[in-house]
Protein backbone atom coordinates (compact mmCIF):
# COMPACT_ATOMS: atom_id res chain seq x y z
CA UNK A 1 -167.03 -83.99 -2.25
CA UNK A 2 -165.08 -80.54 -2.21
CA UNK A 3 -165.59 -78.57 -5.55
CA UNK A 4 -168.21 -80.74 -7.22
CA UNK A 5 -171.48 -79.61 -8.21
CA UNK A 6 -173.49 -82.51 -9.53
CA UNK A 7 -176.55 -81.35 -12.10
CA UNK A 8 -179.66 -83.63 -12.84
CA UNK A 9 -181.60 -82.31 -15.65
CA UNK A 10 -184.39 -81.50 -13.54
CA UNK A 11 -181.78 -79.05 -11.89
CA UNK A 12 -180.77 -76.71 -15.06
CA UNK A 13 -182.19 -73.63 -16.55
CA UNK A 14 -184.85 -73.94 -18.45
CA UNK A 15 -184.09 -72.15 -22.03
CA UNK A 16 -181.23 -71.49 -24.08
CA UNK A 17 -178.59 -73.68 -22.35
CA UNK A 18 -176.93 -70.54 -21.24
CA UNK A 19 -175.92 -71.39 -17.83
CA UNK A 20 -173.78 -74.63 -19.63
CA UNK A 21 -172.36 -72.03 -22.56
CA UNK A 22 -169.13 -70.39 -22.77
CA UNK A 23 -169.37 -67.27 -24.19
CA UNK A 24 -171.17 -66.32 -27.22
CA UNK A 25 -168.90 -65.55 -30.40
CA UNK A 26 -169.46 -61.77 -30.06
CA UNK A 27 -167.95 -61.91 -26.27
CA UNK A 28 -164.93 -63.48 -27.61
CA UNK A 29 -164.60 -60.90 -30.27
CA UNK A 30 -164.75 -58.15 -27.86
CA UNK A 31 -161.91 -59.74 -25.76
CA UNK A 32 -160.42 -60.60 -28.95
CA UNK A 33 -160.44 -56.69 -29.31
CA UNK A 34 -159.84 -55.65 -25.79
CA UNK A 35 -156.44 -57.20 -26.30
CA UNK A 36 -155.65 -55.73 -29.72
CA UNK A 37 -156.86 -52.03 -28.56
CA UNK A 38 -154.95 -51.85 -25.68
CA UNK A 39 -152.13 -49.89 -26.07
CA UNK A 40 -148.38 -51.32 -26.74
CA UNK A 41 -149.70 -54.72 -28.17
CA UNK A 42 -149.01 -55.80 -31.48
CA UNK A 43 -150.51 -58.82 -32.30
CA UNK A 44 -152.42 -62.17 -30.36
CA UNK A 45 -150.60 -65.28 -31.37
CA UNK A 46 -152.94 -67.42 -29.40
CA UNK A 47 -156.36 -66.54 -27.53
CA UNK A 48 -158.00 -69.14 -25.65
CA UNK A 49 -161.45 -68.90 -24.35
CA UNK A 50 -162.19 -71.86 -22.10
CA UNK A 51 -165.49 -72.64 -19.97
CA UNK A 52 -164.68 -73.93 -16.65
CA UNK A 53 -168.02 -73.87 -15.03
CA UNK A 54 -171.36 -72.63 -15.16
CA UNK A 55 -171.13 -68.43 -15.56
CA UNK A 56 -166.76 -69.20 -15.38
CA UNK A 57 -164.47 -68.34 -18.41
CA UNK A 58 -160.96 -68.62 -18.09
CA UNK A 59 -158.90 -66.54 -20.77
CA UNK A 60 -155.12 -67.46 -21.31
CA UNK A 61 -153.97 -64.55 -24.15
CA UNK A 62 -150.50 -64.73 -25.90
CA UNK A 63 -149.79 -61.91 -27.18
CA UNK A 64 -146.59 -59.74 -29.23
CA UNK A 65 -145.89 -56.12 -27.60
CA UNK A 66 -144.37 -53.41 -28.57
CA UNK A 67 -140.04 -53.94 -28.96
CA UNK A 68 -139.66 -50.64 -26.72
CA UNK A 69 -141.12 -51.51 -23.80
CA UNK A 70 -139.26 -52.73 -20.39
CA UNK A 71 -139.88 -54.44 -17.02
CA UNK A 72 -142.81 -52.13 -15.28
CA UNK A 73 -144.45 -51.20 -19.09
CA UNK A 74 -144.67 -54.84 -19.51
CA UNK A 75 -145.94 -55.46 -15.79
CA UNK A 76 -148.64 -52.71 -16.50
CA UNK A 77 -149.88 -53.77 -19.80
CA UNK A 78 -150.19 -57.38 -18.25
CA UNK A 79 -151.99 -56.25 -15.36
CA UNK A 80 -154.39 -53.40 -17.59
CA UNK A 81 -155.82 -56.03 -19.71
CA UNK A 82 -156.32 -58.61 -17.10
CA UNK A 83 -158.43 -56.22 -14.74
CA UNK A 84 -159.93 -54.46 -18.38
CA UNK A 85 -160.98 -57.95 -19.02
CA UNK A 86 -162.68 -58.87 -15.26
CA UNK A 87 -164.49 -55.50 -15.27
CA UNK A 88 -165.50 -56.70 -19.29
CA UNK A 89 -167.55 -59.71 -18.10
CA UNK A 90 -168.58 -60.67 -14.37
CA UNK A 91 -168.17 -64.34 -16.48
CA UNK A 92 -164.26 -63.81 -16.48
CA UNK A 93 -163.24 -65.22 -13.49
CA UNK A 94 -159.24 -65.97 -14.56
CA UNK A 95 -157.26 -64.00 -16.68
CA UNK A 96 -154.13 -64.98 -18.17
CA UNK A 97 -151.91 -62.81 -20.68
CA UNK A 98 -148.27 -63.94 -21.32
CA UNK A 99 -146.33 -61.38 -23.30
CA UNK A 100 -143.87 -63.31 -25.73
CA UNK A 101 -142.26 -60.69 -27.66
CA UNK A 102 -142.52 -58.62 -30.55
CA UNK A 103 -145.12 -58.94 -33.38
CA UNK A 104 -144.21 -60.87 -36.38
CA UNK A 105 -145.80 -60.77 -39.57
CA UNK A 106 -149.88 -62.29 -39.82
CA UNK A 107 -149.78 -62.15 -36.48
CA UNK A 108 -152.17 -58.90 -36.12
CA UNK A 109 -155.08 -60.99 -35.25
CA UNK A 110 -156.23 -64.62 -35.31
């Protein structure tokens, strides 16, 4: 089989059930503000964190920017916070951020 790891018990960590977790909740809250800080965002309308794999976190980040920016601004803020993220967490393997306009009221954070 291509792509498939098969785990007995015998065969995890012994411990905290790291290797099977996520992320803990303050890793998501520094993404969370990773994506807020950087410059020409306005708001996250939808973060999502999702485990994929053992030490594997894909992030997929919908997010409001700034009304003023254009084609390359956009390009680079995508790009920034998807390489800000990787260097974040050598548990980030995929980075998504789709910018879908600008912010809208209660939208600052989730």
């Amino acid at each position: 089989m291509v792509g498939v790891r098969v785990l007995t018990p015998s065969a995890l960590p012994k411990g905290d059930g790291e290797f099977t977790r996520a992320l803990h909740a303050a890793g998501e809250e520094r993404i969370r503000n990773l994506v807020l800080d950087y410059p020409g965002v306005t708001g996250i309308r939808e973060l999502l964190v999702t485990f994929v794999g053992p030490g594997r976190v894909w992030v997929v980040a919908r997010i409001d920017i700034d009304g003023g920016l254009h084609g390359v601004q956009i390009e680079s803020l995508v790009r920034g916070i998807e390489s800000g993220m990787k260097a974040e967490s050598q548990d980030i393997y995929r980075v998504d951020v789709v910018p879908i306009g600008g912010a809208q009221a209660g939208h600052r954070s989730l």
